[in-house]
C-alpha atoms as a PDB file:
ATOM      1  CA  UNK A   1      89.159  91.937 139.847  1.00  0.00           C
ATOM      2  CA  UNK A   2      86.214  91.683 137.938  1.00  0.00           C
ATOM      3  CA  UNK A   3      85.855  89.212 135.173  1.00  0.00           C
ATOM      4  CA  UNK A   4      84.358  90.927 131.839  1.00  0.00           C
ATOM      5  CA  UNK A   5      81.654  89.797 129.765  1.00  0.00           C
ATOM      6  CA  UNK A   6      84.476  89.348 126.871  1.00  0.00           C
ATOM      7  CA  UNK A   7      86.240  87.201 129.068  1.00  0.00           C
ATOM      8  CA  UNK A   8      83.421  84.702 130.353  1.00  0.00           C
ATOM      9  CA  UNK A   9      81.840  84.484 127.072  1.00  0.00           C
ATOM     10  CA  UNK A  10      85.088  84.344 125.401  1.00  0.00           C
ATOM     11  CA  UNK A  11      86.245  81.300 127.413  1.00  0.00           C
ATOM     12  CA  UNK A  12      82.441  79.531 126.892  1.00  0.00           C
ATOM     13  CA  UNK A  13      83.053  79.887 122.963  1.00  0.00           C
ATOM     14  CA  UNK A  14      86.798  78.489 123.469  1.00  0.00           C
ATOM     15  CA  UNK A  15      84.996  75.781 125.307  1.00  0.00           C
ATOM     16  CA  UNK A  16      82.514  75.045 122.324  1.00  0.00           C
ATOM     17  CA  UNK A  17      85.943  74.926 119.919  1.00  0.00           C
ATOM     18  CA  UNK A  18      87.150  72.395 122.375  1.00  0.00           C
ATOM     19  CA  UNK A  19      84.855  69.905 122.058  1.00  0.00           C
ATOM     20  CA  UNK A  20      85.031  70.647 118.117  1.00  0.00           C
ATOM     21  CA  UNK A  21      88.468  70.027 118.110  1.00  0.00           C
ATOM     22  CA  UNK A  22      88.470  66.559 118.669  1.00  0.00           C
ATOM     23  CA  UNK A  23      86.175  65.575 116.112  1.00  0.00           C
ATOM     24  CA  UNK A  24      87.963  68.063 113.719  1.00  0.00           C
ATOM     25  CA  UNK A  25      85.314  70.130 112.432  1.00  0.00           C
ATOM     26  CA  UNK A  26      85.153  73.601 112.583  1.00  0.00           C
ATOM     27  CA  UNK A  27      82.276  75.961 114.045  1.00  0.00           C
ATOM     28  CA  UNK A  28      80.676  79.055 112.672  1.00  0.00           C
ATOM     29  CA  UNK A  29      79.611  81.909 114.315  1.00  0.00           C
ATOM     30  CA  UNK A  30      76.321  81.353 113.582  1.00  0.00           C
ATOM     31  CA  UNK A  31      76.726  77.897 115.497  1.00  0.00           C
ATOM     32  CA  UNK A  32      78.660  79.693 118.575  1.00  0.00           C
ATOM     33  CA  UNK A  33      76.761  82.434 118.535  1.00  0.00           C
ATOM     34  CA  UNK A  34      73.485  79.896 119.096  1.00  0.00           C
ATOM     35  CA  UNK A  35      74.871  77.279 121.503  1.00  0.00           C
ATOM     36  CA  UNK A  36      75.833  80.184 123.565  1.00  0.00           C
ATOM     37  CA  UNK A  37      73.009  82.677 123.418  1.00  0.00           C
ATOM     38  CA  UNK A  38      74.807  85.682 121.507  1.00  0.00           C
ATOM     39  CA  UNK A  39      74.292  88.054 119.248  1.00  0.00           C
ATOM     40  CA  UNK A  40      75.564  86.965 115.901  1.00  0.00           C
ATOM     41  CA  UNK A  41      77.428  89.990 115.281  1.00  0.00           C
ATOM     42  CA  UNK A  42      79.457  89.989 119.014  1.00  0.00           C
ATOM     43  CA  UNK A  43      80.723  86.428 118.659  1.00  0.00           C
ATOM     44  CA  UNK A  44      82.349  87.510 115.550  1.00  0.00           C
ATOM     45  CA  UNK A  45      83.808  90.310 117.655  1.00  0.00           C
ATOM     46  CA  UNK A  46      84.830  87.340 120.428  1.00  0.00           C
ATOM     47  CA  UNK A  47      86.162  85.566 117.576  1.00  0.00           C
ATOM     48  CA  UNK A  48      88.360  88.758 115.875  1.00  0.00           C
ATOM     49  CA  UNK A  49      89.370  88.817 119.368  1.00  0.00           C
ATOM     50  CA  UNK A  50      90.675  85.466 119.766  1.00  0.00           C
ATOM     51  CA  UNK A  51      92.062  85.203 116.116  1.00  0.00           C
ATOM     52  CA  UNK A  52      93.838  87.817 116.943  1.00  0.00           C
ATOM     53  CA  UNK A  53      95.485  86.552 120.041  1.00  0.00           C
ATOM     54  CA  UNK A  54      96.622  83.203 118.624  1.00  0.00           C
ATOM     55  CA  UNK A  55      94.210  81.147 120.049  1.00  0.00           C
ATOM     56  CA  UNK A  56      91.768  80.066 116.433  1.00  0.00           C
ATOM     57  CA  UNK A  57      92.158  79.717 113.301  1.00  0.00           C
ATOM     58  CA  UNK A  58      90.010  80.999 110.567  1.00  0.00           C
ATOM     59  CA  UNK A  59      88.693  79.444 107.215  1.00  0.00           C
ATOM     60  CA  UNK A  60      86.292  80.745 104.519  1.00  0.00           C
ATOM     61  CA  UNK A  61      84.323  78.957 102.307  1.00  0.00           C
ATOM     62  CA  UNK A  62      81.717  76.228 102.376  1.00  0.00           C
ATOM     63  CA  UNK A  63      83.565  73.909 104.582  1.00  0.00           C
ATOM     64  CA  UNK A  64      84.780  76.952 106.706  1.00  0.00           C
ATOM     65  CA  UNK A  65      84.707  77.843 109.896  1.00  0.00           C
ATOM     66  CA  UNK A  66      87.029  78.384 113.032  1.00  0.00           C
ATOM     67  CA  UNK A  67      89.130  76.005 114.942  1.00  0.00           C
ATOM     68  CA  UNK A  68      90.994  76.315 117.362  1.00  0.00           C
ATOM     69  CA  UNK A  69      95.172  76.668 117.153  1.00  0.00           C
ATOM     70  CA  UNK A  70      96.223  74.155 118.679  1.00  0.00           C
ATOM     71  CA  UNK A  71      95.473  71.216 121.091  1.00  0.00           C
ATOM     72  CA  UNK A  72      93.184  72.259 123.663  1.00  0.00           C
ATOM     73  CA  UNK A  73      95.354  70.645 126.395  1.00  0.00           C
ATOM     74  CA  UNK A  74      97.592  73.583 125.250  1.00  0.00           C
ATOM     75  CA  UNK A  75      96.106  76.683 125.701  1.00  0.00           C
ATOM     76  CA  UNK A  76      95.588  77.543 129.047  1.00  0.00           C
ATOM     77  CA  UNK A  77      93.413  79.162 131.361  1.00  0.00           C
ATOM     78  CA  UNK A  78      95.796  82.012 131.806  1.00  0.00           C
ATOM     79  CA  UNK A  79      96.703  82.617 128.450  1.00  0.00           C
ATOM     80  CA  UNK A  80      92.945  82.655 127.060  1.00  0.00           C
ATOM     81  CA  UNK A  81      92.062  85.301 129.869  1.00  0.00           C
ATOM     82  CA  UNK A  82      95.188  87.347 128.665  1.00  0.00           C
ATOM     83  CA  UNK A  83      93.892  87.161 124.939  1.00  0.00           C
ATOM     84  CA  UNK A  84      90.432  88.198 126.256  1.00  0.00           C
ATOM     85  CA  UNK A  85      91.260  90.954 128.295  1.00  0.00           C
ATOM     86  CA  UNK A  86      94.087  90.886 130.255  1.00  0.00           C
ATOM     87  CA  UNK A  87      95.889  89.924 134.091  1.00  0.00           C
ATOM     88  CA  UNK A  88      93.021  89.775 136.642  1.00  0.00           C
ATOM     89  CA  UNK A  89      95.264  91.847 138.863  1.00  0.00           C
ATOM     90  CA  UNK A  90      98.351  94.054 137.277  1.00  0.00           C
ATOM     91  CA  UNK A  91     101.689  94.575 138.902  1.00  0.00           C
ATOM     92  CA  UNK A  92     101.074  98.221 139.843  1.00  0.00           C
ATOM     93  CA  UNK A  93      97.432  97.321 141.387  1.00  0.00           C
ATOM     94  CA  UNK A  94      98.341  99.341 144.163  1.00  0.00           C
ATOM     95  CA  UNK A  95      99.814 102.284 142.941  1.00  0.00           C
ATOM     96  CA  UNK A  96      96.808 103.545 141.094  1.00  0.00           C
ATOM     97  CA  UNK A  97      94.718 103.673 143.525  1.00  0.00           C
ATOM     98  CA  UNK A  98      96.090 107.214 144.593  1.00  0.00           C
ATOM     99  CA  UNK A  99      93.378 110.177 144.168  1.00  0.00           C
ATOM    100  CA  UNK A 100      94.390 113.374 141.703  1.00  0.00           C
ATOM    101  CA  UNK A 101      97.137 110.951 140.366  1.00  0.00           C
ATOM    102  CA  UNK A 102      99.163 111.041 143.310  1.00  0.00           C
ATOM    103  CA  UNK A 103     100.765 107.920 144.736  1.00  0.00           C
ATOM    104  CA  UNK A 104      98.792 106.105 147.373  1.00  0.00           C
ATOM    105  CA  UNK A 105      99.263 107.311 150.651  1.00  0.00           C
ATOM    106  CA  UNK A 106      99.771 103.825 151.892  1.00  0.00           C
ATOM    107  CA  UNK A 107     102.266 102.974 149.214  1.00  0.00           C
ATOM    108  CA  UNK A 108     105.481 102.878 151.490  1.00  0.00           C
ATOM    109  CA  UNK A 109     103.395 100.173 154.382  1.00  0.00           C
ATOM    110  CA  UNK A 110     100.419  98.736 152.703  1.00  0.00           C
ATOM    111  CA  UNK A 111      98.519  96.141 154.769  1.00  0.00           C
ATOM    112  CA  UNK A 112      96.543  95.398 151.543  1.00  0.00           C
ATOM    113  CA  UNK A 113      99.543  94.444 149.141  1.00  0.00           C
ATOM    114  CA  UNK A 114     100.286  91.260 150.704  1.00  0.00           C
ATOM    115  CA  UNK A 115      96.573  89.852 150.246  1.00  0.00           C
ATOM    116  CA  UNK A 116      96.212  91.055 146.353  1.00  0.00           C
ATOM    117  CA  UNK A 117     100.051  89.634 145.999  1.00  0.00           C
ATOM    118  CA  UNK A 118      98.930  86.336 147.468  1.00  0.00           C
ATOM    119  CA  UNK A 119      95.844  86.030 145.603  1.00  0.00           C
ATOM    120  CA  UNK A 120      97.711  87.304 142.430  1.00  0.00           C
ATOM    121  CA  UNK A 121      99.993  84.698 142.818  1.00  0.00           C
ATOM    122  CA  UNK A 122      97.246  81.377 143.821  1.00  0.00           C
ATOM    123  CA  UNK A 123      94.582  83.039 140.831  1.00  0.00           C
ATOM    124  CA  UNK A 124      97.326  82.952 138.083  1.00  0.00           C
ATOM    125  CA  UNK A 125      98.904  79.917 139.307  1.00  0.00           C
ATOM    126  CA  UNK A 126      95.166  77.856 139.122  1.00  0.00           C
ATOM    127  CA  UNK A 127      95.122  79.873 135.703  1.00  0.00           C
ATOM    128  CA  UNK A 128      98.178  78.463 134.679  1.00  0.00           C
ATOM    129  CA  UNK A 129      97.335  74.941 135.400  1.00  0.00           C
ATOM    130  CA  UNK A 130      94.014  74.805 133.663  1.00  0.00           C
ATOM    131  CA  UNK A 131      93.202  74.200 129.988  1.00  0.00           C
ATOM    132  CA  UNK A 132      90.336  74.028 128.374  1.00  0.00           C
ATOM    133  CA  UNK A 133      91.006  70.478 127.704  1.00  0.00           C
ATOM    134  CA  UNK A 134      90.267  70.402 131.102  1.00  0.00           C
ATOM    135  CA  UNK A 135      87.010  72.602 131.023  1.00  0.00           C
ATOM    136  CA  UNK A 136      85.081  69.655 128.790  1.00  0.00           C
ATOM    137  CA  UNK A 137      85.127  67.548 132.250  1.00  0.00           C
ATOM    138  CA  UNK A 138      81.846  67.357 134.369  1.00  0.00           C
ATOM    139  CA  UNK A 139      81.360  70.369 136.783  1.00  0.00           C
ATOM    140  CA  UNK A 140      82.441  67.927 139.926  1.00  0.00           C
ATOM    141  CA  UNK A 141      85.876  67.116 138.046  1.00  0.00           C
ATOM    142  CA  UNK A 142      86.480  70.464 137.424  1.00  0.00           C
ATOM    143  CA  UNK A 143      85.824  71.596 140.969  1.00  0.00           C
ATOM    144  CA  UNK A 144      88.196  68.166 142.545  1.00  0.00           C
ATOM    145  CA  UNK A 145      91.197  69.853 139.797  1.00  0.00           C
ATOM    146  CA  UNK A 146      90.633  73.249 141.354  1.00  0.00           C
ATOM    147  CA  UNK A 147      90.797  71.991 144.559  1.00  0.00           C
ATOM    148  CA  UNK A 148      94.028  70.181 143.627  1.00  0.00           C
ATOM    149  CA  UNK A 149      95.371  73.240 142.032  1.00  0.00           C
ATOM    150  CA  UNK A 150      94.383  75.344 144.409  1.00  0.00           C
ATOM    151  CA  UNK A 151      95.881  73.344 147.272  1.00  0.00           C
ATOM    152  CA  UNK A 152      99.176  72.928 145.649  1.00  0.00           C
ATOM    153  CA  UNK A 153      99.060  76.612 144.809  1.00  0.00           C
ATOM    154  CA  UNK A 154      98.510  77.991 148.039  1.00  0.00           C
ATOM    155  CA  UNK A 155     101.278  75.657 149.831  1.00  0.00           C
ATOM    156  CA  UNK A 156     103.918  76.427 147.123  1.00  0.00           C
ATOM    157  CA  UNK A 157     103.287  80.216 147.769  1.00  0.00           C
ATOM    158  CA  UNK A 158     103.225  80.286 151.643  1.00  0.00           C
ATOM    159  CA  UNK A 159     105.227  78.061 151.236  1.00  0.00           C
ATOM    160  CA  UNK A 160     107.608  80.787 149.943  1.00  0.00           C
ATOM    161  CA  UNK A 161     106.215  83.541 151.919  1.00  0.00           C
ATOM    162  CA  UNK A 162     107.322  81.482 155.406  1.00  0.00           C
ATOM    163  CA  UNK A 163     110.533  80.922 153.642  1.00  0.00           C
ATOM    164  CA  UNK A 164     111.014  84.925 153.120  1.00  0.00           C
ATOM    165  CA  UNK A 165     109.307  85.749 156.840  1.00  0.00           C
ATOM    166  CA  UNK A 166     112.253  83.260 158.177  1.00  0.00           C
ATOM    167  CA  UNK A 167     114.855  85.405 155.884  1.00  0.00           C
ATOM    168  CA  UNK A 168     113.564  88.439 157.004  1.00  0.00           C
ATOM    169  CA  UNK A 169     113.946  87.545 160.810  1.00  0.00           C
ATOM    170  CA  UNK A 170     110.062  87.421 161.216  1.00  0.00           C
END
């Protein structure tokens, strides 16, 4: 559950589109690449990466230049880190953790799976909730939405895990 350097430098070049976006003009990667201390030649490769995914739009030319998609209030948190490299956690986190290839010894009564569920669950909900609309706000507004989102996360899912214990006779 690592974040790569794809991924955080992806999402700080996303930001830099965002705050392009509004005044409608679109940024180089010469421009990215300096407002976000990068090699020239790996924003482009950040860039390919999110042109690829959807996410900006590409022009040539004088005027040229990329933009992004859509509204930033549209693009999420979530989807941006699934363009960039994929889920923090997968579904089969546990199973491939077995050594030789084998499945994990603990596979059948895992004390572990609950906690990476849970946290799968909160992490990708916060993901889901964020935009990078919301990433142009001051640090402290970011930090009182992820508190927010985070909060209302965590009671929706235990929320549903008391639910299930109750089911289950727990």
């Amino acid at each position: 559950m690592k974040l790569t350097a794809m991924e955080e430098y992806g999402l700080r070049c996303l930001v830099q589109m965002a705050r392009a976006y509004h005044a409608k003009n679109p940024v180089t990667i010469p421009e990215i690449a300096e407002k976000e201390g990068l090699s020239t030649p790996y924003a482009g490769k950040i860039m390919s990466t999110l042109r690829a995914g959807g996410l900006v739009s590409s022009a040539r030319g004088r005027a040229g230049g990329y933009t992004l998609s859509r509204n930033p209030r549209a693009i999420t948190l979530d989807e941006t880190l699934s363009v960039l490299g994929g889920r923090l956690f997968s579904s089969n986190f546990c199973e491939v953790h077995g050594v030789n290839g084998d499945d994990c010894i603990h596979s059948h009564n895992c004390t572990l799976r609950p906690v990476w569920g849970v946290i799968e669950m909160i992490v990708g909900d916060v993901l889901k909730r964020m935009s990078l609309d919301d990433l142009l706000e001051g640090e402290q507004a970011i930090r009182d939405s992820l508190s927010h989102a985070v909060s209302e996360s965590m009671m929706k899912h235990l929320s549903r895990e008391s639910q299930q214990q109750v089911a289950a006779g727990i």
